[in-house]
Protein backbone atom coordinates (compact mmCIF):
# COMPACT_ATOMS: atom_id res chain seq x y z
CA UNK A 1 -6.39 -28.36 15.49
CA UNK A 2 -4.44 -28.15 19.02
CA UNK A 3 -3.89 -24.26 20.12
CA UNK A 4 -0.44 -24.24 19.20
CA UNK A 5 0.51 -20.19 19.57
CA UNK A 6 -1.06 -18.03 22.09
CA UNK A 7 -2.58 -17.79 25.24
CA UNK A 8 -6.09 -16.57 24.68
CA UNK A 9 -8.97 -19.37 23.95
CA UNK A 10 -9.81 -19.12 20.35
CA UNK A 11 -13.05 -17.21 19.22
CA UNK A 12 -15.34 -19.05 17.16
CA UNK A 13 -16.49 -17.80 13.77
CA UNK A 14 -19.86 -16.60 14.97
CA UNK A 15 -18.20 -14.21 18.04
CA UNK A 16 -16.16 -12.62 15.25
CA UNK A 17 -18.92 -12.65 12.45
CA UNK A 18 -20.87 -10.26 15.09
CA UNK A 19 -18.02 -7.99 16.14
CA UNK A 20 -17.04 -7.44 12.01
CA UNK A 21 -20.64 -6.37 11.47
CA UNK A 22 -20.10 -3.71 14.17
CA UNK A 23 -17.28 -2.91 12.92
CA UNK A 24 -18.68 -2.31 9.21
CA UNK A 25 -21.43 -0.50 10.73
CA UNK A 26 -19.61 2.02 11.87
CA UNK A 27 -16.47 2.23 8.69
CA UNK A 28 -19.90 2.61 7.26
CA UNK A 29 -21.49 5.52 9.05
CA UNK A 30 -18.07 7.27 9.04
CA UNK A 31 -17.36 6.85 5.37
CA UNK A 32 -21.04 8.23 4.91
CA UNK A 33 -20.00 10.90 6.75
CA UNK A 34 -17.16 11.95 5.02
CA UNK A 35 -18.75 11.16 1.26
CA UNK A 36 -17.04 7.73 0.56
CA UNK A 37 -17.62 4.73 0.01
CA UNK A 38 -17.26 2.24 3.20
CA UNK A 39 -15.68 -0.52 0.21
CA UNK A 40 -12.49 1.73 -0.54
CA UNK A 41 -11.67 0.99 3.38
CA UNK A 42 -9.93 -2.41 3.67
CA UNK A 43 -10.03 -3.82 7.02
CA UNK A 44 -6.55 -5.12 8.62
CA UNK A 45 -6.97 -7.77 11.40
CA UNK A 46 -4.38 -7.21 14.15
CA UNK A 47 -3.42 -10.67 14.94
CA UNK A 48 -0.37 -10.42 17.21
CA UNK A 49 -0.51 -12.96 20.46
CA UNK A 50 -3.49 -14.60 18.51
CA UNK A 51 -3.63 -18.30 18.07
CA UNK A 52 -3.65 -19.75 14.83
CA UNK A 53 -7.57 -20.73 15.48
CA UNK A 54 -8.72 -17.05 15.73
CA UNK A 55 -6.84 -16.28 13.15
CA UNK A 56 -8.61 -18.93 10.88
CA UNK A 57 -11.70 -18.07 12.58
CA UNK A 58 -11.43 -14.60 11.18
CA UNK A 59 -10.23 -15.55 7.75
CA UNK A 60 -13.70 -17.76 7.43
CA UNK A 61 -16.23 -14.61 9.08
CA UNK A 62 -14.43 -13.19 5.48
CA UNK A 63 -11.12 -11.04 6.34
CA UNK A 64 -8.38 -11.69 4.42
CA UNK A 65 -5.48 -9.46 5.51
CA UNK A 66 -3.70 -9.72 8.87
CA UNK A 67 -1.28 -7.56 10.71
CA UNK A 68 1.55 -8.96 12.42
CA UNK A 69 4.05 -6.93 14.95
CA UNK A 70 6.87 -10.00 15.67
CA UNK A 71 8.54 -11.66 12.76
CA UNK A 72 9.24 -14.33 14.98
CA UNK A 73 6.14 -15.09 16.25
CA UNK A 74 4.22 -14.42 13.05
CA UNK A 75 6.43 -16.83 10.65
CA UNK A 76 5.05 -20.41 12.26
CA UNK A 77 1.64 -18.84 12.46
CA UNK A 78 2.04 -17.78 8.52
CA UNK A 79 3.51 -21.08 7.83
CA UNK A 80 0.65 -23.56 9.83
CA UNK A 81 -2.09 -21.49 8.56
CA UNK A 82 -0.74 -21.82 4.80
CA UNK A 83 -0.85 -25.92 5.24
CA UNK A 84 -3.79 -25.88 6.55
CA UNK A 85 -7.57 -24.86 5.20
CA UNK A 86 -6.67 -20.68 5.48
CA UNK A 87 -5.50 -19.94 2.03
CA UNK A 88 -5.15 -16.55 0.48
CA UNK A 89 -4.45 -14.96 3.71
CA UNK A 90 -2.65 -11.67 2.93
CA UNK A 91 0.14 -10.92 5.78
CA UNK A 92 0.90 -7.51 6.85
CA UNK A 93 4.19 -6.52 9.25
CA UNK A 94 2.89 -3.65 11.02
CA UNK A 95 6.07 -3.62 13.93
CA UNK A 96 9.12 -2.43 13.96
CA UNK A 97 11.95 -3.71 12.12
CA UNK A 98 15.11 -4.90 12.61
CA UNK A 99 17.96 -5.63 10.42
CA UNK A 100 18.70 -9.08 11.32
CA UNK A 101 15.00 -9.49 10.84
CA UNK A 102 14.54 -8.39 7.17
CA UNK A 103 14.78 -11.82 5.45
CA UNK A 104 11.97 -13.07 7.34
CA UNK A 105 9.83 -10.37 6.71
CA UNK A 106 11.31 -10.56 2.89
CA UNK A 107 10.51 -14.31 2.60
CA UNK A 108 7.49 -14.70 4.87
CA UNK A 109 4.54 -11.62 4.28
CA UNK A 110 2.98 -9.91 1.56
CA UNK A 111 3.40 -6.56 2.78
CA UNK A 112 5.49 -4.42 4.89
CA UNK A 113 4.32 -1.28 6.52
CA UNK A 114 7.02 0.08 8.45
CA UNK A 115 9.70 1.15 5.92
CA UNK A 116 11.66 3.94 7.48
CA UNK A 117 14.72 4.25 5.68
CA UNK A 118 16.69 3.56 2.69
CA UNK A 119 18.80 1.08 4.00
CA UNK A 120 15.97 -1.60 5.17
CA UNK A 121 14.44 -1.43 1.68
CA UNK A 122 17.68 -1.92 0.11
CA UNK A 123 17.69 -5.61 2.73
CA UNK A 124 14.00 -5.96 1.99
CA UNK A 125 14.61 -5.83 -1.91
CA UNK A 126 17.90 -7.98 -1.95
CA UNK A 127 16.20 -10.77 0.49
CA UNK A 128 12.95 -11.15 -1.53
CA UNK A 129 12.64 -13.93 -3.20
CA UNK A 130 12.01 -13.26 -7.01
CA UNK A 131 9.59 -16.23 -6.95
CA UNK A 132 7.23 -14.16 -4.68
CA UNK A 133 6.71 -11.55 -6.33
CA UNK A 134 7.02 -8.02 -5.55
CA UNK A 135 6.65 -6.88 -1.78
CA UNK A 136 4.27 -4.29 -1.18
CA UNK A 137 5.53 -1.28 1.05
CA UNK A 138 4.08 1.26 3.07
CA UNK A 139 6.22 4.16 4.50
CA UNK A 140 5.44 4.51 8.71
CA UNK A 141 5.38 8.02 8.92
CA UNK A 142 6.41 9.37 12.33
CA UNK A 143 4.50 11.35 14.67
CA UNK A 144 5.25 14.70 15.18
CA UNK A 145 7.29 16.38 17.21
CA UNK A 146 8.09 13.12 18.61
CA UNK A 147 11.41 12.35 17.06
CA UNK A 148 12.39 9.65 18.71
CA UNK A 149 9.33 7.57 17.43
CA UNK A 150 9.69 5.24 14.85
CA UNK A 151 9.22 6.69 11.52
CA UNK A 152 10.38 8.40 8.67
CA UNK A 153 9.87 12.63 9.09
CA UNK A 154 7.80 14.09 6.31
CA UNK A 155 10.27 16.23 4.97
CA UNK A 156 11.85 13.18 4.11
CA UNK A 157 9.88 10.87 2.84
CA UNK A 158 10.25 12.28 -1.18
CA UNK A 159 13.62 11.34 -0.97
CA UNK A 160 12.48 7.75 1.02
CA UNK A 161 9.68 7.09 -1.73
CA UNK A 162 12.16 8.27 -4.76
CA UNK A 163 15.17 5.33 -3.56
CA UNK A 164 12.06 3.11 -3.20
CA UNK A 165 10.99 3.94 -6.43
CA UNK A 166 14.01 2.59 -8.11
CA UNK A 167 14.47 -1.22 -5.97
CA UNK A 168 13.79 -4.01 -7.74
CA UNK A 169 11.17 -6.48 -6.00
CA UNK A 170 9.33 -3.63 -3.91
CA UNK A 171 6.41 -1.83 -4.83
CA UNK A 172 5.90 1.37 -2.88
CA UNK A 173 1.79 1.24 -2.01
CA UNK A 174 1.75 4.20 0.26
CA UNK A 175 1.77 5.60 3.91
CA UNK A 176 1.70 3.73 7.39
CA UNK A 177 0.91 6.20 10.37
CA UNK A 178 0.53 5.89 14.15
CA UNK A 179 -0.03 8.48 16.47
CA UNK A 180 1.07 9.19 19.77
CA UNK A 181 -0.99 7.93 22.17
CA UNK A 182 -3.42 9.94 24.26
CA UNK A 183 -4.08 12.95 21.49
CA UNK A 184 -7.65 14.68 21.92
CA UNK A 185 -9.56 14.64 18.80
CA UNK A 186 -8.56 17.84 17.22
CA UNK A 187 -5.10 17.09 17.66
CA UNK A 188 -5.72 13.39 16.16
CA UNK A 189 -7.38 14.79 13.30
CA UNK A 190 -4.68 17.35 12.40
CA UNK A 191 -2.24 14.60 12.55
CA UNK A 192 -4.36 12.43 10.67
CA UNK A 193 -5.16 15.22 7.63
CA UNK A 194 -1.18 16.14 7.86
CA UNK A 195 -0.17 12.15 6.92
CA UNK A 196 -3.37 12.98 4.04
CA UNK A 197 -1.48 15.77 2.84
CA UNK A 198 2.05 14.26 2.51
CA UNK A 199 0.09 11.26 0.64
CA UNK A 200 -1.49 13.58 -1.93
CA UNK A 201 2.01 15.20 -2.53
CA UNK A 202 3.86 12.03 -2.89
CA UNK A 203 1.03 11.16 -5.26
CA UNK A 204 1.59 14.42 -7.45
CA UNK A 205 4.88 13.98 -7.48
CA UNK A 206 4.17 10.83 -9.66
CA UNK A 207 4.16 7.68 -7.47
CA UNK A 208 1.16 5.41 -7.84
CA UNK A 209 -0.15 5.56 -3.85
CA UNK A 210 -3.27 3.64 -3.02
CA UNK A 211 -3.00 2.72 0.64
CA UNK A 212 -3.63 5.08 3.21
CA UNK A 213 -2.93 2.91 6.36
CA UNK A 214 -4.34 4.76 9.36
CA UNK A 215 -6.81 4.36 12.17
CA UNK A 216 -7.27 1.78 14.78
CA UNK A 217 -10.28 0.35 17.21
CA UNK A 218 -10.33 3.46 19.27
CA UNK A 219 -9.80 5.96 16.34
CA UNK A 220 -11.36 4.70 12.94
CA UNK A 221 -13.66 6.90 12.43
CA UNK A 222 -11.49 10.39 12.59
CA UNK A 223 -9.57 8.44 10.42
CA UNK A 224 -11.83 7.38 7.91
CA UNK A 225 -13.20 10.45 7.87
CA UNK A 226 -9.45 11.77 7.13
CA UNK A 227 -9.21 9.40 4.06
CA UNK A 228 -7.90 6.23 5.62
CA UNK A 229 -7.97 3.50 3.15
CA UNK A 230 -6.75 0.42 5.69
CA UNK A 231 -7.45 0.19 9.50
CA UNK A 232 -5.88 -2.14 11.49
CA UNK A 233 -8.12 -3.18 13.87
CA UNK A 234 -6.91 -5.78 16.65
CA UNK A 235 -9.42 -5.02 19.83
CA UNK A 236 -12.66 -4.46 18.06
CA UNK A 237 -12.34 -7.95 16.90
CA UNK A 238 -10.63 -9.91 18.83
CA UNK A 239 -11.16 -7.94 22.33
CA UNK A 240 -8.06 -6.97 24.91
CA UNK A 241 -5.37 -8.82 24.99
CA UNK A 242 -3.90 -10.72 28.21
């Protein structure tokens, strides 16, 4: 298959097959750590600016959901890889979203992990296609104090997950958080245990929560350890980007 999207040379099964086993090794040590099990952690390749080859090469080392930050650049990678040999991929959009780009995210992934207000899931539900069944949703709950990151504050995300809640076609799943960049550990892990807490209340308060999307390359084990359920991990396996 010609390298259609991307820049980067694609990495062959065995390169990846090596970097998930480090990777596993250490979801492993830090859900050891922290009491769990390493198999409630579901690993979420990054795959933005990755050619459709890595991609497949990643889906046959035996990963099966993958992040995506640009609907536009995702959609003809989702679309090649589903005529080809890659079935039962599971796409994530991880980026932020815009209006005029709801339908494709409606039409084209499996789940969406940047909800942030009421008015995007009311697109998201209208646009998706009842054939498809129902899109899973995260909330992306935003860093504080940074308020002008992307994100929906905690205070308000009962009132987010209640309109949720009440769309047809959209299943809220649970939380989406990234922190600000550059926080020492203490300060990551209080951030990371805060997002924990405002999971466990949205769970009392009656919705049926099961994703705790959290934790990157540089960060997964704080965030394991904090009871991430998902990382989405783009440099560990697939190195630096260009």
């Amino acid at each position: 298959m010609p390298q259609s999207i991307g820049t980067q040379p694609p990495l062959t099964v065995t390169a990846i097959t090596e970097k998930l086993a480090v990777l596993r090794q250490r979801i492993d040590a830090a859900a050891r750590g922290a009491q769990r099990l390493a198999g409630d952690v579901t690993i979420l390749a990054v795959s933005k600016t990755q050619p459709v080859e890595a991609i497949g090469a990643a889906h046959r080392a035996g990963l099966s959901d993958f992040g995506e930050n640009y609907a536009q650049e995702a959609v003809p990678k989702i679309t090649q890889l589903a005529n080809g040999a890659a079935d039962g991929l599971r796409w994530h959009f991880i980026g932020g979203i815009q209006a005029n780009k709801t339908r494709l995210l409606a039409e084209n992934f499996h789940w969406v992990q940047t909800v942030s207000n009421a008015q995007i899931a009311g697109r998201l539900s209208r646009q998706r296609p009842y054939y498809a069944g129902d899109l899973q949703v995260c909330l992306q709950v935003r860093p504080e104090p940074a308020t002008h990151r992307a994100g929906v504050a905690a205070a308000e995300a009962p009132a987010l997950a209640r309109a949720i809640a009440d769309l047809p076609r959209l299943r809220l799943r649970g939380l989406m958080f990234m922190p600000l960049p550059g926080l020492g550990p203490d300060r990551l892990r209080a951030e990371f245990r805060r997002v924990r807490a405002l999971f466990e209340e949205l769970r009392s308060a009656g919705h049926d929560l099961d994703t705790l999307s959290m934790g990157m390359s540089d960060d997964l084990e704080l965030a394991v350890a904090e009871g991430s359920t998902m990382v989405r991990i783009g440099t560990a396996l697939f190195g630096r980007r260009n």
